[in-house]
N, C-alpha and C. Protein backbone atom coordinates (compact mmCIF):
# COMPACT_ATOMS: atom_id res chain seq x y z
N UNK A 1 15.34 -15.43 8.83
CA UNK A 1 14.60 -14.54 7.97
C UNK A 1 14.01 -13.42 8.81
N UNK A 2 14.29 -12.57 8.66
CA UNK A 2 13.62 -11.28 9.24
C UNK A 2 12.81 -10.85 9.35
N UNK A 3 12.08 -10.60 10.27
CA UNK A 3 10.35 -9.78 9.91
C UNK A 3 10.17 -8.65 9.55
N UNK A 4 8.59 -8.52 8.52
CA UNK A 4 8.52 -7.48 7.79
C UNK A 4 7.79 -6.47 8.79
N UNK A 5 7.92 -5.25 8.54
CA UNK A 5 6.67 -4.38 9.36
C UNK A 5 5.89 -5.05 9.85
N UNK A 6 4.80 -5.47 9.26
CA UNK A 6 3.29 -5.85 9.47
C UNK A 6 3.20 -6.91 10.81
N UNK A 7 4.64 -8.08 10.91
CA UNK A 7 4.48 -8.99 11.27
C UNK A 7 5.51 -8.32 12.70
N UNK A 8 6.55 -7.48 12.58
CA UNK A 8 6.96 -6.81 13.81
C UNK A 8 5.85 -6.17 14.75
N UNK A 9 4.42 -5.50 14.01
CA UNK A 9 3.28 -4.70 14.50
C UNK A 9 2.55 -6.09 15.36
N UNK A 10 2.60 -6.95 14.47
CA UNK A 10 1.78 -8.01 15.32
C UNK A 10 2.48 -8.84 16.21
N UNK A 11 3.93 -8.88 16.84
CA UNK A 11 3.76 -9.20 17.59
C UNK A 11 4.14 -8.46 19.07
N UNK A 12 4.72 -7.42 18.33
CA UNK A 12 4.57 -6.48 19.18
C UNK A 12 3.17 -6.26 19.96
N UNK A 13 2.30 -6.07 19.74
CA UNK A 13 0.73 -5.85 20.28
C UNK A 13 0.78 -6.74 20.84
N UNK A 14 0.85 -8.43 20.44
CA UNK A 14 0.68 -9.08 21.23
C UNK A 14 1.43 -8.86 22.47
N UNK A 15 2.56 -8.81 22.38
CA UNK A 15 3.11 -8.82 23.86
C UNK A 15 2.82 -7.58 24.57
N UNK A 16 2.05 -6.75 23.96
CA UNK A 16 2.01 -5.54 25.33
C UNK A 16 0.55 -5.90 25.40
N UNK A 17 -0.02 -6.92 24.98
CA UNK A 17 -0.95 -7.17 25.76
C UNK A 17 -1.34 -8.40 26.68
N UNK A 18 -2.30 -9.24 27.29
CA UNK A 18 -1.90 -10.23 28.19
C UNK A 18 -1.23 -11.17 27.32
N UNK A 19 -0.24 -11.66 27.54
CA UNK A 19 0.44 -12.93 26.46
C UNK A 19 -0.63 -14.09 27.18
N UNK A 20 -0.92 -14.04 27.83
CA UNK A 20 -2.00 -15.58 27.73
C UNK A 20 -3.50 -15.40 27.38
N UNK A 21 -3.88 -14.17 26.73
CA UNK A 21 -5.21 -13.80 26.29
C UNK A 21 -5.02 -14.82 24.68
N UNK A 22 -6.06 -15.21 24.29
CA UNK A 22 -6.70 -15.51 23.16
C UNK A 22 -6.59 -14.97 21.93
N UNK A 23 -6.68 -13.60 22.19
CA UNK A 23 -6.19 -12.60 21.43
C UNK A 23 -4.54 -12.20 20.85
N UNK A 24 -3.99 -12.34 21.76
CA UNK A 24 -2.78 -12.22 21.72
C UNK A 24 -1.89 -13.46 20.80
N UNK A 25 -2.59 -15.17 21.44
CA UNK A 25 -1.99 -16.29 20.97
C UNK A 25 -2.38 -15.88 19.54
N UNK A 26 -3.77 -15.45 18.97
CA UNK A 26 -4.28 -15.46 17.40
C UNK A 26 -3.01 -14.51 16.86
N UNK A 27 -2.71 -13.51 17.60
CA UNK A 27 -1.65 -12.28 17.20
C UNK A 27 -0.20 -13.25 16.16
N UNK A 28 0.15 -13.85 17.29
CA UNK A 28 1.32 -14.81 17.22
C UNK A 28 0.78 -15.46 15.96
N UNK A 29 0.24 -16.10 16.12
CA UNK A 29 0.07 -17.27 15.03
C UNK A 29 -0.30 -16.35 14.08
N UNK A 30 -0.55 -15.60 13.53
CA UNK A 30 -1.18 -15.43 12.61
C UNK A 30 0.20 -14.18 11.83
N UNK A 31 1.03 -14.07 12.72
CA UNK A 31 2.14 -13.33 12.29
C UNK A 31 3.28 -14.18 11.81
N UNK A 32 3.56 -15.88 12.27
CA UNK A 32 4.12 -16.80 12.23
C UNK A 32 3.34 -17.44 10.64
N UNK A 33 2.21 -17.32 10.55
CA UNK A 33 1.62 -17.76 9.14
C UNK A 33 1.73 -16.77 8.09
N UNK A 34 2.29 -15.72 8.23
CA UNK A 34 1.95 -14.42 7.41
C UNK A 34 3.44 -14.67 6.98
N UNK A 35 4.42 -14.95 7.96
CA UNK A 35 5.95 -15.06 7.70
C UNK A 35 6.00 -16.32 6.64
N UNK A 36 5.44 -17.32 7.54
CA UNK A 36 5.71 -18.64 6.69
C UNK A 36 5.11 -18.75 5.29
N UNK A 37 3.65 -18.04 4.85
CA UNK A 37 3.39 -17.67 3.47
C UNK A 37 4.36 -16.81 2.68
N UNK A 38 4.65 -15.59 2.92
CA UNK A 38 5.82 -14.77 2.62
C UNK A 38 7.27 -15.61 2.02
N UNK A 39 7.95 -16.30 2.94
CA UNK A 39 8.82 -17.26 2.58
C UNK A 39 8.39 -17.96 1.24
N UNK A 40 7.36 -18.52 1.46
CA UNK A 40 6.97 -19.90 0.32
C UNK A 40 6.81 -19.27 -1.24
N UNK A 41 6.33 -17.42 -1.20
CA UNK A 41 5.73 -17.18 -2.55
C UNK A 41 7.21 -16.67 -2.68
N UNK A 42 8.34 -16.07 -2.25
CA UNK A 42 9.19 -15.70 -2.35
C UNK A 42 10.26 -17.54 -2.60
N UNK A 43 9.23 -18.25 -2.27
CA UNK A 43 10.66 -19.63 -2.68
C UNK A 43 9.63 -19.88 -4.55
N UNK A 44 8.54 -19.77 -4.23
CA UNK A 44 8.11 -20.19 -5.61
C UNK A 44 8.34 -18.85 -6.59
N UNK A 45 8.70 -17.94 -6.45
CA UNK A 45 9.21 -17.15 -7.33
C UNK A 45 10.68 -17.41 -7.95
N UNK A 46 11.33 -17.53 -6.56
CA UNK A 46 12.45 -18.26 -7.11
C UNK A 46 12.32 -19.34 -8.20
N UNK A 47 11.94 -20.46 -8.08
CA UNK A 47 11.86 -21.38 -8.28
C UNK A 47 11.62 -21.19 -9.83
N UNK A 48 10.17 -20.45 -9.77
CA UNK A 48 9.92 -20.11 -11.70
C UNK A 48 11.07 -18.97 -12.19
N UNK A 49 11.62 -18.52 -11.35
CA UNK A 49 12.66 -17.36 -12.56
C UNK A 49 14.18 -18.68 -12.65
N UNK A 50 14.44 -19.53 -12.26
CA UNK A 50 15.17 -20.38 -12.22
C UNK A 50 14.89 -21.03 -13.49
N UNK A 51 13.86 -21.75 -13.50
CA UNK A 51 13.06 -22.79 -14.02
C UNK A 51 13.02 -21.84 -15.98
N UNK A 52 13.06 -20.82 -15.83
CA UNK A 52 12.80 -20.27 -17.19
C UNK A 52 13.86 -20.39 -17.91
């Protein structure tokens, strides 16, 4: 699955900045949770236009 803007911006930053800062790990994760929500409302959309 491909990343959207938002989540290319974040991890981009992270890596031009220290990859072992605190900051950076929140970058990651929080671009990895933004993906993995994304997926799920895009599977439950599916799911109800199926379901109708």
């Amino acid at each position: 699955m491909p990343l959207d803007y938002s989540q290319k911006r974040l991890i981009s930053k992270a890596i031009h900045t220290r990859s072992h800062s605190k900051h950076a790990r929140r970058l990651q994760i929080y671009a990895v949770l933004t993906g993995f929500l994304s997926m799920l409302v895009s599977l439950v959309t599916l799911v109800i236009r199926i379901l109708k």
